[in-house]
C-alpha atoms as a PDB file:
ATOM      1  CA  UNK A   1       0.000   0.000   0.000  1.00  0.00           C
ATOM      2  CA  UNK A   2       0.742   3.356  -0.658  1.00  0.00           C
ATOM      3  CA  UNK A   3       2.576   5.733   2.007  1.00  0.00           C
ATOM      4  CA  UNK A   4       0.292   8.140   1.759  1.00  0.00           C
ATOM      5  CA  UNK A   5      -2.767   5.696   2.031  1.00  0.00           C
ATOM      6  CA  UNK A   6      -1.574   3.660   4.743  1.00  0.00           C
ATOM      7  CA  UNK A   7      -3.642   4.816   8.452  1.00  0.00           C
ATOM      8  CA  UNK A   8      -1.937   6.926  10.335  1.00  0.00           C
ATOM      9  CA  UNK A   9      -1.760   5.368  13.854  1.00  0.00           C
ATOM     10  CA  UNK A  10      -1.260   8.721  15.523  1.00  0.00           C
ATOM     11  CA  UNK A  11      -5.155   9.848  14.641  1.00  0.00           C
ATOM     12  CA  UNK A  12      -6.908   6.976  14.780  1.00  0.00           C
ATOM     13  CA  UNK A  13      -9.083   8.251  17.199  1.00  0.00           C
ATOM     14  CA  UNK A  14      -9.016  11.969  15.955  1.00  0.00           C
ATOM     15  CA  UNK A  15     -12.969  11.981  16.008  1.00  0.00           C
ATOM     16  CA  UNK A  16     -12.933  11.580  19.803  1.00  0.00           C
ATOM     17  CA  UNK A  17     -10.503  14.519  20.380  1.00  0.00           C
ATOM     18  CA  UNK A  18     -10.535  17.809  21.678  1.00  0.00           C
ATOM     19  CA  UNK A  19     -10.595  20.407  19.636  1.00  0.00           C
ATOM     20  CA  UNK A  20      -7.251  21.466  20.708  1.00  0.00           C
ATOM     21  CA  UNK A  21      -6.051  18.114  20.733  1.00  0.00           C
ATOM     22  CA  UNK A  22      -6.791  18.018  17.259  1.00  0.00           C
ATOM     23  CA  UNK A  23      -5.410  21.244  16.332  1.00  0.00           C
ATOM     24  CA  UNK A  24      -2.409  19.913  18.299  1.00  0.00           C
ATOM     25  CA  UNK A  25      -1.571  16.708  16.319  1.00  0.00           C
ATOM     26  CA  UNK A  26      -1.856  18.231  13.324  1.00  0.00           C
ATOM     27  CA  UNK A  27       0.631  20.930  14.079  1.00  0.00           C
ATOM     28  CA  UNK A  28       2.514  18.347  15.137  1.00  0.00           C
ATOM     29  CA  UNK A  29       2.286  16.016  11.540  1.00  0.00           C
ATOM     30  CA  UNK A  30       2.722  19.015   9.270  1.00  0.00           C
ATOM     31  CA  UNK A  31       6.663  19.255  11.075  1.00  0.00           C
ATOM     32  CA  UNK A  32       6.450  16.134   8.521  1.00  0.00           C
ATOM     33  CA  UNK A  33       6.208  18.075   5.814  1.00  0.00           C
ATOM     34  CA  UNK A  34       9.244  20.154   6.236  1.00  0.00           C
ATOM     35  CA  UNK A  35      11.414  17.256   7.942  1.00  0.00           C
ATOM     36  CA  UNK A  36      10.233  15.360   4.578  1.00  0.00           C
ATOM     37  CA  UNK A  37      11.396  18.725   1.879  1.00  0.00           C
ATOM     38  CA  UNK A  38      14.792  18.426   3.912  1.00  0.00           C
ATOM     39  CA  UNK A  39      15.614  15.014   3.071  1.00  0.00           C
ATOM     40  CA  UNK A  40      15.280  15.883  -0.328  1.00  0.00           C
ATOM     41  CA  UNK A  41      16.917  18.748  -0.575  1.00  0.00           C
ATOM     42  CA  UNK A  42      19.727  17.837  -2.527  1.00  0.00           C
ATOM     43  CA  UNK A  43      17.060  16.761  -5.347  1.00  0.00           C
ATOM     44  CA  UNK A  44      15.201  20.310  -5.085  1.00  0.00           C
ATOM     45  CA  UNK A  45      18.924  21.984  -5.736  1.00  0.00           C
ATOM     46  CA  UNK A  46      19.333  19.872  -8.768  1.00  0.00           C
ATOM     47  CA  UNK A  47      15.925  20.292 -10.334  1.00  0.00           C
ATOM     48  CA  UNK A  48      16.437  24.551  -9.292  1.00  0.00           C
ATOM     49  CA  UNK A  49      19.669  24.130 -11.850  1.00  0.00           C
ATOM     50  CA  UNK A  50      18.083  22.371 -14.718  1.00  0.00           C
ATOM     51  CA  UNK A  51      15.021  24.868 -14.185  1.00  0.00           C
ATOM     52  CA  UNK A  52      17.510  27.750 -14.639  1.00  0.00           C
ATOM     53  CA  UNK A  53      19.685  26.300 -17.401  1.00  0.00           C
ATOM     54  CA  UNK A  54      15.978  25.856 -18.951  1.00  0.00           C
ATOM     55  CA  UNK A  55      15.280  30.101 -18.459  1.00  0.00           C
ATOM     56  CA  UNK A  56      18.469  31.246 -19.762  1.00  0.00           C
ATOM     57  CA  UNK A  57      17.855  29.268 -23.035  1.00  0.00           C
ATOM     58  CA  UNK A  58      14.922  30.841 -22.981  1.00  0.00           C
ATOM     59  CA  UNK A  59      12.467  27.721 -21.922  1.00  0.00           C
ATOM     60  CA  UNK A  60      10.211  26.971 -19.992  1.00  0.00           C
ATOM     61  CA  UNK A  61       9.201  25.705 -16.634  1.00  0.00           C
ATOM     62  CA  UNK A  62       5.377  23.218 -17.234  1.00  0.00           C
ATOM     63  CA  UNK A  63       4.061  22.048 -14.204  1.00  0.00           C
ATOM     64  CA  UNK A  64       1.836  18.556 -14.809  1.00  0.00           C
ATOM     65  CA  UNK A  65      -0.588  18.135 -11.659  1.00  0.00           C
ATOM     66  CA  UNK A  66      -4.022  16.619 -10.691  1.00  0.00           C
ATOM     67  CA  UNK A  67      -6.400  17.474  -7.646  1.00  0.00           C
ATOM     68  CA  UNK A  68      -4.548  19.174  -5.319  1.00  0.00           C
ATOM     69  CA  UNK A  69      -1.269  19.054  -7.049  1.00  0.00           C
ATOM     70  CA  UNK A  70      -2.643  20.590  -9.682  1.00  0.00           C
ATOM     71  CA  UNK A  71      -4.037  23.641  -8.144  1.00  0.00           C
ATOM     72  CA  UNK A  72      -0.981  23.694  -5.969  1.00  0.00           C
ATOM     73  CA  UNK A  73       1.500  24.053  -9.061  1.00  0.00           C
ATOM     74  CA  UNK A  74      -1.345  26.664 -10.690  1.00  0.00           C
ATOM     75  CA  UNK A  75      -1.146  28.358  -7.102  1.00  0.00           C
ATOM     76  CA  UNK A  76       2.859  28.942  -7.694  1.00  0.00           C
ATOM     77  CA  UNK A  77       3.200  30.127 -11.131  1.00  0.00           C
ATOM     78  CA  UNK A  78       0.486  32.298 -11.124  1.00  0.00           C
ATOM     79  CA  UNK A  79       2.481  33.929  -8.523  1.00  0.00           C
ATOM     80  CA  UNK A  80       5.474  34.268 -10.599  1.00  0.00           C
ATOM     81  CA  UNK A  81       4.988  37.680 -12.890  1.00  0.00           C
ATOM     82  CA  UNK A  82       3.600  39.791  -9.823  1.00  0.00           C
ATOM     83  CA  UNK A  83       6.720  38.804  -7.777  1.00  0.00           C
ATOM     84  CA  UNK A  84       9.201  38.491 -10.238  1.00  0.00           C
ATOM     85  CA  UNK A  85       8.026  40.567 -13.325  1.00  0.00           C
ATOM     86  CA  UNK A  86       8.077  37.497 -15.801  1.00  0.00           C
ATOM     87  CA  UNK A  87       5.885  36.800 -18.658  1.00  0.00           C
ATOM     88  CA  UNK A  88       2.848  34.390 -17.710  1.00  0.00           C
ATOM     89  CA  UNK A  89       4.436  32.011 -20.074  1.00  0.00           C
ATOM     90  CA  UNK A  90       7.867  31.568 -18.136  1.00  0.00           C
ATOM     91  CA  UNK A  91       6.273  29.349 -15.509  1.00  0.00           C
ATOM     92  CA  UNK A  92       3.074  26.995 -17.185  1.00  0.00           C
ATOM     93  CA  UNK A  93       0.433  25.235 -15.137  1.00  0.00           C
ATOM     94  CA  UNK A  94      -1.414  22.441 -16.332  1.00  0.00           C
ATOM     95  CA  UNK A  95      -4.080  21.083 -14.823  1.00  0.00           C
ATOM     96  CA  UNK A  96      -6.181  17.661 -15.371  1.00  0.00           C
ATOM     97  CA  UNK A  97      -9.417  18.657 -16.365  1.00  0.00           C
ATOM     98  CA  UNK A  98      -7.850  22.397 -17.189  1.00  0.00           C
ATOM     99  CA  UNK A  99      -8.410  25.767 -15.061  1.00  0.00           C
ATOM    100  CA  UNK A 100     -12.715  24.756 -13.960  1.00  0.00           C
ATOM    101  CA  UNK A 101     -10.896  21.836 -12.093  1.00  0.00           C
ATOM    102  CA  UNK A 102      -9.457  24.388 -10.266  1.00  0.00           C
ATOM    103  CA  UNK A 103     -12.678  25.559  -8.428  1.00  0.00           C
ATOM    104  CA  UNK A 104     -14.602  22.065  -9.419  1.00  0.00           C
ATOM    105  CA  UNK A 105     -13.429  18.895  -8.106  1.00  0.00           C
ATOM    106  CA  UNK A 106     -12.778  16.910 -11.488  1.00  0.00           C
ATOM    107  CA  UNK A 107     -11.066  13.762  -9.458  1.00  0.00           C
ATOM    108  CA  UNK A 108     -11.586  11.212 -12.589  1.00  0.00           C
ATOM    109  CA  UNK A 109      -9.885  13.556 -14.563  1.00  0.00           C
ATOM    110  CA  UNK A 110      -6.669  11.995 -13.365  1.00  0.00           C
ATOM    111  CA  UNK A 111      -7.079   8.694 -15.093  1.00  0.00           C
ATOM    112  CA  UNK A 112      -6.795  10.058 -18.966  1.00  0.00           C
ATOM    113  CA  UNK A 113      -3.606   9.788 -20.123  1.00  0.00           C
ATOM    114  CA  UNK A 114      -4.797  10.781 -23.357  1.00  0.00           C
ATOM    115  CA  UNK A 115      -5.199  14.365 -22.203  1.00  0.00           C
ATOM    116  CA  UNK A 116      -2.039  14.781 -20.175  1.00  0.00           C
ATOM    117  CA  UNK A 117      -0.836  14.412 -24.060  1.00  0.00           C
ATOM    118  CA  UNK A 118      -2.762  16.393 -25.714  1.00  0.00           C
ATOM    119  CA  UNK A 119      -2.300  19.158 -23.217  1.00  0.00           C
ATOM    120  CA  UNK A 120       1.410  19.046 -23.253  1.00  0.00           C
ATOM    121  CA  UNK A 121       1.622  19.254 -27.323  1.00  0.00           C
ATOM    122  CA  UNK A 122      -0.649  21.906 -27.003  1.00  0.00           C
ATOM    123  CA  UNK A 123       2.236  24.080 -25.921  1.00  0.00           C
ATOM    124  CA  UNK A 124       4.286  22.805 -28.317  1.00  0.00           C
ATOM    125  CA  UNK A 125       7.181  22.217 -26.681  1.00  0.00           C
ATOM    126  CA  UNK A 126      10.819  22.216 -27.448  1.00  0.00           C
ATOM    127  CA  UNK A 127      14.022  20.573 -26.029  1.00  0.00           C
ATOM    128  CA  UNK A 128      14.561  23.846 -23.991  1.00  0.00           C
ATOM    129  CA  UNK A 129      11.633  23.241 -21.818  1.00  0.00           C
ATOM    130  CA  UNK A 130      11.153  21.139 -18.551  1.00  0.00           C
ATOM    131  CA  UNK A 131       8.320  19.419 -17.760  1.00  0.00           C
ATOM    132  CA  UNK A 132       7.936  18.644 -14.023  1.00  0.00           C
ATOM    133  CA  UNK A 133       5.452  15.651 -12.959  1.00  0.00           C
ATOM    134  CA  UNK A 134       3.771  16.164  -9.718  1.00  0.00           C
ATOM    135  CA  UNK A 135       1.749  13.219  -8.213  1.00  0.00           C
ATOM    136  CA  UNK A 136       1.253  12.644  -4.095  1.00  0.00           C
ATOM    137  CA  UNK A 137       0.862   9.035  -5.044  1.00  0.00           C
ATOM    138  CA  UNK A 138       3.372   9.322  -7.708  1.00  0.00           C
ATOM    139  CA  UNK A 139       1.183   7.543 -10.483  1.00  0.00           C
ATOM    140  CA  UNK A 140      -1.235   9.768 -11.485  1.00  0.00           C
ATOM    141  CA  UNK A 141      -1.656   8.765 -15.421  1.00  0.00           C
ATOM    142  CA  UNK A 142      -2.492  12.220 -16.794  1.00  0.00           C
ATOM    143  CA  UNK A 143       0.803  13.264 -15.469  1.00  0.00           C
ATOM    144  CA  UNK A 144       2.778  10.276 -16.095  1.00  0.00           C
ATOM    145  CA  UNK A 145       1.654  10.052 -19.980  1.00  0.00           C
ATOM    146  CA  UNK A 146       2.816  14.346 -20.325  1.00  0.00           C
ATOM    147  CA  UNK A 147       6.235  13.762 -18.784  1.00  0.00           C
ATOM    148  CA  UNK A 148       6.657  10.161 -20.976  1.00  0.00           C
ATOM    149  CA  UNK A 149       5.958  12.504 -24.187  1.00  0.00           C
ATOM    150  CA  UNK A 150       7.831  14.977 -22.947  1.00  0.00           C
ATOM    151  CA  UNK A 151      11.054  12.657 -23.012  1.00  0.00           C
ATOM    152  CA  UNK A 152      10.632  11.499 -26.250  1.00  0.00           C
ATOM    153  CA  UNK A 153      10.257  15.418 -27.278  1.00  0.00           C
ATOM    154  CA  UNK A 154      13.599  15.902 -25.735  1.00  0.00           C
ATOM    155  CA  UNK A 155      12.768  18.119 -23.009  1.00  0.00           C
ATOM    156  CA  UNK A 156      14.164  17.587 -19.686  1.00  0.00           C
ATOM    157  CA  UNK A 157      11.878  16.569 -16.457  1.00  0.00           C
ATOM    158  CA  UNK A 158      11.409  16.652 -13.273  1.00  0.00           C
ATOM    159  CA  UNK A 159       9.004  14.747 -10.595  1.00  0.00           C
ATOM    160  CA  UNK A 160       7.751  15.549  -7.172  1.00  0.00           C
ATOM    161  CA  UNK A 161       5.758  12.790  -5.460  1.00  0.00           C
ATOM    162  CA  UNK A 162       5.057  11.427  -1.673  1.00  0.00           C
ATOM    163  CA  UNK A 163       5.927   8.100  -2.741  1.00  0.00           C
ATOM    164  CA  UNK A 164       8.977   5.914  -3.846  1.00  0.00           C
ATOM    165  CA  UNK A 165       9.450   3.960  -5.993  1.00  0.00           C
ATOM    166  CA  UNK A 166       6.307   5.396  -8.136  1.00  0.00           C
ATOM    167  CA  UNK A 167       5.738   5.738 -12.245  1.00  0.00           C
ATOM    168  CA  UNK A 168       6.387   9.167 -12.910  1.00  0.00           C
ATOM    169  CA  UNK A 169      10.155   9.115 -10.787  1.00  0.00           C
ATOM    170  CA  UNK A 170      11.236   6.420 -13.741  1.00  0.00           C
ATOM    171  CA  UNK A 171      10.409   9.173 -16.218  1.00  0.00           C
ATOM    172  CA  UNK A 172      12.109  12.400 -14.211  1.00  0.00           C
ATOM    173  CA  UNK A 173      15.829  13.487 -14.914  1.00  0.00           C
ATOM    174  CA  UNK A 174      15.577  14.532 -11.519  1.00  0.00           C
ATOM    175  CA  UNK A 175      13.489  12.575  -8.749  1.00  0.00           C
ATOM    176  CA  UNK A 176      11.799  14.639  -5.765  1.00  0.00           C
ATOM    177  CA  UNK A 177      10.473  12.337  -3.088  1.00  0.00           C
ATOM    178  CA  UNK A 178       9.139  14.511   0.041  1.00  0.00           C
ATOM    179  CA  UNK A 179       8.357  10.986   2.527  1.00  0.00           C
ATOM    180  CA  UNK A 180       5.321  12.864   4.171  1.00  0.00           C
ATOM    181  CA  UNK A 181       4.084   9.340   5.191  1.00  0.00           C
ATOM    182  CA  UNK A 182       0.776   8.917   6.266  1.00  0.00           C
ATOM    183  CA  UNK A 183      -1.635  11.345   6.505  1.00  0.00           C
ATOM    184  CA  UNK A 184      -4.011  12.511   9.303  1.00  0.00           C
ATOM    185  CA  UNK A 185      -6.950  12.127   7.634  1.00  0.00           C
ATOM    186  CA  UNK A 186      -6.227   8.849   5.558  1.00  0.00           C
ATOM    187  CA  UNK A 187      -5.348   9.582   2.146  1.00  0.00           C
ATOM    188  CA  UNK A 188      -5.828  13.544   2.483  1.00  0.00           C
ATOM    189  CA  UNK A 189      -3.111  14.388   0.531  1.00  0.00           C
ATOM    190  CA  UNK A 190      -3.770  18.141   0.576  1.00  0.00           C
ATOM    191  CA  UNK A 191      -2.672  17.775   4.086  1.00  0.00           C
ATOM    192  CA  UNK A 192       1.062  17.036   4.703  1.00  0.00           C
ATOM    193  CA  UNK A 193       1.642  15.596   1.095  1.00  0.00           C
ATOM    194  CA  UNK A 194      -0.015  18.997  -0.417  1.00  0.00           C
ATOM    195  CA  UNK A 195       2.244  20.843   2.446  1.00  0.00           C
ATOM    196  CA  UNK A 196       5.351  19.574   1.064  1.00  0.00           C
ATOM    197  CA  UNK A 197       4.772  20.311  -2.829  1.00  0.00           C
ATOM    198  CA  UNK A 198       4.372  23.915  -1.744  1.00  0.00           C
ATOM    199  CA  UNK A 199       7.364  24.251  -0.521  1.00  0.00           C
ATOM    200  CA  UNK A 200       9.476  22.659  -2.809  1.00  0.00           C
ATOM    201  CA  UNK A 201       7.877  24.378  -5.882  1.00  0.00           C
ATOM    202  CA  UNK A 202       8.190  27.734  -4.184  1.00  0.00           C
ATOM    203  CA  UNK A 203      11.732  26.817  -3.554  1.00  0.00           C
ATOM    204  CA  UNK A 204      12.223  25.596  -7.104  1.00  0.00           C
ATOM    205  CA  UNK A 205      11.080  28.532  -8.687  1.00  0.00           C
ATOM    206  CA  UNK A 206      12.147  31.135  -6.036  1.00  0.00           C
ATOM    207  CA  UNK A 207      15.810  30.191  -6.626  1.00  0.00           C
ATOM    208  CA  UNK A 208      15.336  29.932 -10.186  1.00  0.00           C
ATOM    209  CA  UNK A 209      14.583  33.785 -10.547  1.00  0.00           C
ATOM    210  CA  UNK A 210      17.343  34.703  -8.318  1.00  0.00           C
ATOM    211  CA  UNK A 211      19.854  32.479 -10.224  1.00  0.00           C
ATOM    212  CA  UNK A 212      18.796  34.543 -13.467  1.00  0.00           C
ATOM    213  CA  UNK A 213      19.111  38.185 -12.416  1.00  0.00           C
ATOM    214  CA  UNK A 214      15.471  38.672 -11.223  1.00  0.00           C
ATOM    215  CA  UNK A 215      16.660  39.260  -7.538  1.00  0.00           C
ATOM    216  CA  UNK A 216      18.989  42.114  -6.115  1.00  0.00           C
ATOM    217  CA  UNK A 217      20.461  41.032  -2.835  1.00  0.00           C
ATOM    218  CA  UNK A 218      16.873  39.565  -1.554  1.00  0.00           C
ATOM    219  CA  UNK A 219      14.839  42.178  -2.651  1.00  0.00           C
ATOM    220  CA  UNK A 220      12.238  41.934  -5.802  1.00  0.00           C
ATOM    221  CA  UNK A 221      13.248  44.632  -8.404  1.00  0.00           C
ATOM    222  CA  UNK A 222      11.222  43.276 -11.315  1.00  0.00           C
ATOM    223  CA  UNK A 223       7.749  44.382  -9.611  1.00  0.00           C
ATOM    224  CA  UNK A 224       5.401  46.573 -11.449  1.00  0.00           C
ATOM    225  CA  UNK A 225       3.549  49.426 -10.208  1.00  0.00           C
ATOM    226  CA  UNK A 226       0.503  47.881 -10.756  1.00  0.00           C
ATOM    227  CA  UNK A 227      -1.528  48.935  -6.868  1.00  0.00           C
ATOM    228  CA  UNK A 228      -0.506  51.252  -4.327  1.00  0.00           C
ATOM    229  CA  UNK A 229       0.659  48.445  -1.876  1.00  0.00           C
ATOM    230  CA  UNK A 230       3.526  47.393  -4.868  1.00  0.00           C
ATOM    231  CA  UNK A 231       4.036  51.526  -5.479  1.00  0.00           C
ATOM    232  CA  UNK A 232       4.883  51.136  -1.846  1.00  0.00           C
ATOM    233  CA  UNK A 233       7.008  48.262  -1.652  1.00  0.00           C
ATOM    234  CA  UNK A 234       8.782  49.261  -4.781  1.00  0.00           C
ATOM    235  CA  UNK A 235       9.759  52.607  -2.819  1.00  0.00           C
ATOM    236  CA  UNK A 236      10.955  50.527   0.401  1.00  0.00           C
ATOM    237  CA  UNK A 237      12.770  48.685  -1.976  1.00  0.00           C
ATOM    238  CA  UNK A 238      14.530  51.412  -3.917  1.00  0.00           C
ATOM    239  CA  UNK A 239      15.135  53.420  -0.306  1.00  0.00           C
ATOM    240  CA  UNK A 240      16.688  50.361   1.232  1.00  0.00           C
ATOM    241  CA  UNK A 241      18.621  49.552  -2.186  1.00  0.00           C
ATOM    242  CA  UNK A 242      20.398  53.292  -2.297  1.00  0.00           C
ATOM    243  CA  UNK A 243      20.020  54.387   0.873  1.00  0.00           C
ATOM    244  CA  UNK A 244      17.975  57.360   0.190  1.00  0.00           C
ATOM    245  CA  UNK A 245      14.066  58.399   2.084  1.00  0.00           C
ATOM    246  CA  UNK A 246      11.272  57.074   0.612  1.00  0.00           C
ATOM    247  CA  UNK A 247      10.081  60.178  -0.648  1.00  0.00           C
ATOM    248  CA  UNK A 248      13.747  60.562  -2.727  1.00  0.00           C
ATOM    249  CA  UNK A 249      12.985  56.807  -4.322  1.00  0.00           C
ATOM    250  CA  UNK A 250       9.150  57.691  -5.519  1.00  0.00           C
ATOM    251  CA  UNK A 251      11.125  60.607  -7.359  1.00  0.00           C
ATOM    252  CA  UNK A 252      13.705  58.288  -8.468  1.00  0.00           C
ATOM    253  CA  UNK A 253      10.926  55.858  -9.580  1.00  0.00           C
ATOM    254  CA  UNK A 254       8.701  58.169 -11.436  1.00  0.00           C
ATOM    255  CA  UNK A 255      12.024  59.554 -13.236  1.00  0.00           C
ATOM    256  CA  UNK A 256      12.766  56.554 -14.459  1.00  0.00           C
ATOM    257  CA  UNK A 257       9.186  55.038 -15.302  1.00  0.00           C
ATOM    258  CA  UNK A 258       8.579  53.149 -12.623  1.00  0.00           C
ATOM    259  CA  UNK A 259      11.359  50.696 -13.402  1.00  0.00           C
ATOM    260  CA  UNK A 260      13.649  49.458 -10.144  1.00  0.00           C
ATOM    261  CA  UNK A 261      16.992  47.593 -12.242  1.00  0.00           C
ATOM    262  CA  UNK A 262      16.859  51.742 -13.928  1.00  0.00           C
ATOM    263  CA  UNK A 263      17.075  53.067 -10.632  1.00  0.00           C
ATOM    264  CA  UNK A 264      19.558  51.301  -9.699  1.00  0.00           C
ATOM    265  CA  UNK A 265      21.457  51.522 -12.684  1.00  0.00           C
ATOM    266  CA  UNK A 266      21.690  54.921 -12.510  1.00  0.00           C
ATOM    267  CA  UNK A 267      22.769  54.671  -8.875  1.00  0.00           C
ATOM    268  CA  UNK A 268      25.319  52.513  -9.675  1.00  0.00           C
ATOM    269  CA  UNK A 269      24.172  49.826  -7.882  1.00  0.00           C
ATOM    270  CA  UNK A 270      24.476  46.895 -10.523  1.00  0.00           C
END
């Protein structure tokens, strides 16, 4: 049986709790999560570098997911051009039964490896692109059947999955396994499983933008001006960056159209 569909003996009796003793075991399970992303973090460095390699070619980064990995990986690179000023097609989501499965349980929609496919070639994708796999139980066959035509396109790939071994690790260049174990509810794996995929894709594409230029020391100089919280933040960030008030950098910024790497250009700051 599956890791993440085994019981967990810890909550058998979870419907008898306390509230707080619930609240309490749970906390306690999700220090799974990150105990599981360390263990693997020599796998997350090596899928950050391919991911890189893959943007300064000018590829890009397709995330393959169902259910909850699905609208995990849709979660993180939708997140991507707001933080990091990249165009929407840098970072791809791709979701089994497409973006109403985000809001609309489509749980069958798993099972067609016909449309994993179809939805990859839709993109038409080269040999600069990677294609990253990302399965709880690791054998999801909408995902497996994208990343298994994705290697015969050329294109490298990744995988991110809660068990080992498991179908769509045989088809990844690079092999994530977060062991989040059992879950608290059994087979919830938008729980400690879902837990772990967050982090690692955040990680995975977080690095990624600083290893190609889209970070200055750990602040995000790519934003755009596009509400008065970012106007804001982009003026913390440019008075921090040169060392001047925050009314000098919203003169800087307007002089220079709003644009943070020309502000600090002009200060000679990179």
């Amino acid at each position: 049986m599956l890791k993440t569909e085994q019981r967990n003996p810890r909550t058998t009796h979870i419907d008898k709790m306390s509230t707080i003793e619930m609240v309490r075991i749970i906390n306690d399970e999700n220090r799974r999560s990150v105990e599981a992303v360390e263990a693997a973090l020599d796998s997350v460095a090596k899928a950050i570098d391919l991911v890189a390699a893959a943007f300064e070619k000018g590829g890009r980064l397709i995330y393959f997911g169902a259910g909850t990995s699905g609208r995990i990986a849709m979660m993180d690179a939708t997140e991507c051009p707001p933080t990091y000023g990249v165009d929407p097609g840098m970072v791809v989501p791709v979701m089994a039964g497409g973006e109403k499965a985000f809001l609309h349980a489509a749980e069958n929609e798993e099972d067609q490896a016909d449309c994993g496919e179809n939805d990859l070639l839709a993109l038409t994708p080269t040999a600069n692109d990677v294609i990253m796999g990302i399965s709880a139980s690791g054998g999801a066959a909408y995902v497996e059947a994208a990343m298994r035509k994705a290697k015969s396109i050329g294109c490298k790939t990744l995988s991110l999955a809660s068990n080992h071994p498991c179908k769509i690790s045989e088809l990844a260049d690079v092999a994530i396994y977060t062991d989040t174990g059992a879950e608290v509810i059994t087979g919830s794996t938008r729980m400690k499983a879902g837990n772990a995929q967050k982090f690692v894709l955040n990680m995975i594409t977080t690095c990624a933008m600083v290893k190609t230029g889209k970070v200055y020391e750990n602040m995000m100089v790519n934003l755009k001006p596009t509400n008065v919280k970012l106007k804001g933040r982009m003026c913390r960030i440019v008075a921090d960056a040169c060392g001047v008030s925050e009314e000098e950098a919203l003169a800087l910024l307007e002089e220079h159209g709003f644009v943070i790497r020309e502000v600090l250009k002009a200060k000679g700051k990179i």
